[in-house]
Every structure is written in structure tokens, then in C-alpha cells.
Protein backbone atom coordinates (compact mmCIF):
# COMPACT_ATOMS: atom_id res chain seq x y z
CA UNK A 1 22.95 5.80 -12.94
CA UNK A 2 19.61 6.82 -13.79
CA UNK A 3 16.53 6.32 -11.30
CA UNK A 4 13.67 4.01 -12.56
CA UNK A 5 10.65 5.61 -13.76
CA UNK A 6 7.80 6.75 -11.00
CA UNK A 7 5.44 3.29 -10.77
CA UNK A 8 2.75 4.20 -13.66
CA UNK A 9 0.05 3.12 -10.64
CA UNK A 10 0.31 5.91 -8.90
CA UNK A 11 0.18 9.86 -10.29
CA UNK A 12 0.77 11.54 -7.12
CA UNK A 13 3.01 10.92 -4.21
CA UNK A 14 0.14 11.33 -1.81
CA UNK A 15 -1.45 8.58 -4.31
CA UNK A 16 1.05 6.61 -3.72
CA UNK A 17 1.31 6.66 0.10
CA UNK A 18 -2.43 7.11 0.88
CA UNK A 19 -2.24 3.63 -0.59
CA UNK A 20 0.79 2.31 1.44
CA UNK A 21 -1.16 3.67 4.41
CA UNK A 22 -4.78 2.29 3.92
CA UNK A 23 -2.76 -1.40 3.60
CA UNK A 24 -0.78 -1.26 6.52
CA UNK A 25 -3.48 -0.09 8.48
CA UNK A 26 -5.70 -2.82 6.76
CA UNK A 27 -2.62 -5.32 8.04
CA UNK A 28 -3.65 -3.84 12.02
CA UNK A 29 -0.75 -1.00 12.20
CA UNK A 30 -2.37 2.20 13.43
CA UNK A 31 -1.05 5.77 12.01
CA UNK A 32 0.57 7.01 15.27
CA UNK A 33 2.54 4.37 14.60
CA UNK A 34 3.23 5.35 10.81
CA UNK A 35 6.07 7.26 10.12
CA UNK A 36 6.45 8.56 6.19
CA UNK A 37 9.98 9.19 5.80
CA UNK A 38 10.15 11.02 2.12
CA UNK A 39 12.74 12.66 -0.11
CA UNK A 40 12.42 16.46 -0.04
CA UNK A 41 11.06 16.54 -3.51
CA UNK A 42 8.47 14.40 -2.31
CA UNK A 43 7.71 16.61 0.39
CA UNK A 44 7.63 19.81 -1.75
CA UNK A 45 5.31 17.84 -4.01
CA UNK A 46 2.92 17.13 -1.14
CA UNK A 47 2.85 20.77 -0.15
CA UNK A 48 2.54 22.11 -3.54
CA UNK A 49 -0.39 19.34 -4.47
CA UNK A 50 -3.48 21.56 -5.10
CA UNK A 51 -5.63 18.31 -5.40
CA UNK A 52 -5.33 17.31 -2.05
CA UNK A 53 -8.29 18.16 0.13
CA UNK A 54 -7.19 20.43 2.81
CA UNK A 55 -8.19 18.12 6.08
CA UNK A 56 -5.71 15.68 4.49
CA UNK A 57 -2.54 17.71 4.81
CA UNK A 58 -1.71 19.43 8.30
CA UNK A 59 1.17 21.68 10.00
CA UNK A 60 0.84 21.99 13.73
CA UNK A 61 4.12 22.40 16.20
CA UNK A 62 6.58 22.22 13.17
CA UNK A 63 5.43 19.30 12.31
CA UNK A 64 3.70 17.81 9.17
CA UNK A 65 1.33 14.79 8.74
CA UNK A 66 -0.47 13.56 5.39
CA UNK A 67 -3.19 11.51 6.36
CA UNK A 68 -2.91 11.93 10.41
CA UNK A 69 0.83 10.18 9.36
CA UNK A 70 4.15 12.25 10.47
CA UNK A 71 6.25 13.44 7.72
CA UNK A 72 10.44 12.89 8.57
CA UNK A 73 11.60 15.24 5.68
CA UNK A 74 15.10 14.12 3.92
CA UNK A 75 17.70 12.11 4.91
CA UNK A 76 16.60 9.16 2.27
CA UNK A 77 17.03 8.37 -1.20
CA UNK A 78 13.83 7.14 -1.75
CA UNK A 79 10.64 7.91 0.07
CA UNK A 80 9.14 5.05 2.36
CA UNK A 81 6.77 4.22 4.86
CA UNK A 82 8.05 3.04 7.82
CA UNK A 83 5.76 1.31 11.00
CA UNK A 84 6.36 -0.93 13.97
CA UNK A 85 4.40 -4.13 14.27
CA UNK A 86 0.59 -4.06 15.42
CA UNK A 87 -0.72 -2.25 18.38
């Protein structure tokens, strides 16, 4: 079975989630309680995304974080944003 075509909205996968992000956070969810949980391809995208300004995208302790947001790399079919409630 073939996958449905990337949403024409969005160009980028850090399009697409800075979006997700600025509308949860608009709902009251902050990002420490974000969690992007993304394919591997979307991950290597993200690295490999030359558009992205550099304060956006950040490595520290093993860890990676688009947006202040932690990155969970794998383990999904299809990248998501995942929160709990308001703070």
C-alpha cells in the first residue's frame, strides 16, 4: 500500500511541525512538555535542512530539540507531536 502524498501545506518537515508547535502552544501546552516523535527520515531531513536558522535546531547531551521541542527518533510510522494537557 502506498503512503498518501506529503500535505501540499507544508514543504518542509520543520514547516510542518513549527506549525503543530506554535498551535499547541497557542492551545496553553508549553514545549517542555512537547515531545516530537518523528520517523528517521524525518529526522535526517531536519538535520540535513540547510534553511533552518541555526538557533532553531540544537544537540546537547545526545539529545536533539527543533524549536526548544525534544526529538524521540524512530519507533513510528508516521511522525507526530505528542503533549500532555496544559501546565
Amino acid at each position: 500500500m502506498k503512503r498518501p502524498p506529503p500535505d501540499p501545506r507544508y514543504s518542509t518537515t520543520a514547516d510542518r511541525f513549527r506549525g503543530e508547535i506554535e498551535k499547541a502552544e497557542a492551545a496553553g501546552v508549553t514545549r517542555r512538555r512537547m515531545t516530537l516523535q518523528l520517523t528517521l527520515s524525518d529526522v535526517s531531513q531536519l538535520r540535513r535542512d540547510r534553511s533552518l536558522p541555526v538557533k532553531d535546531i540544537s544537540f546537547k547531551d545526545g539529545e536533539m530539540r527543533y524549536l526548544g521541542v525534544k526529538i524521540v527518533p524512530g519507533g513510528v510510522s508516521e511522525s507526530q507531536l505528542n503533549y500532555k494537557g496544559r501546565e
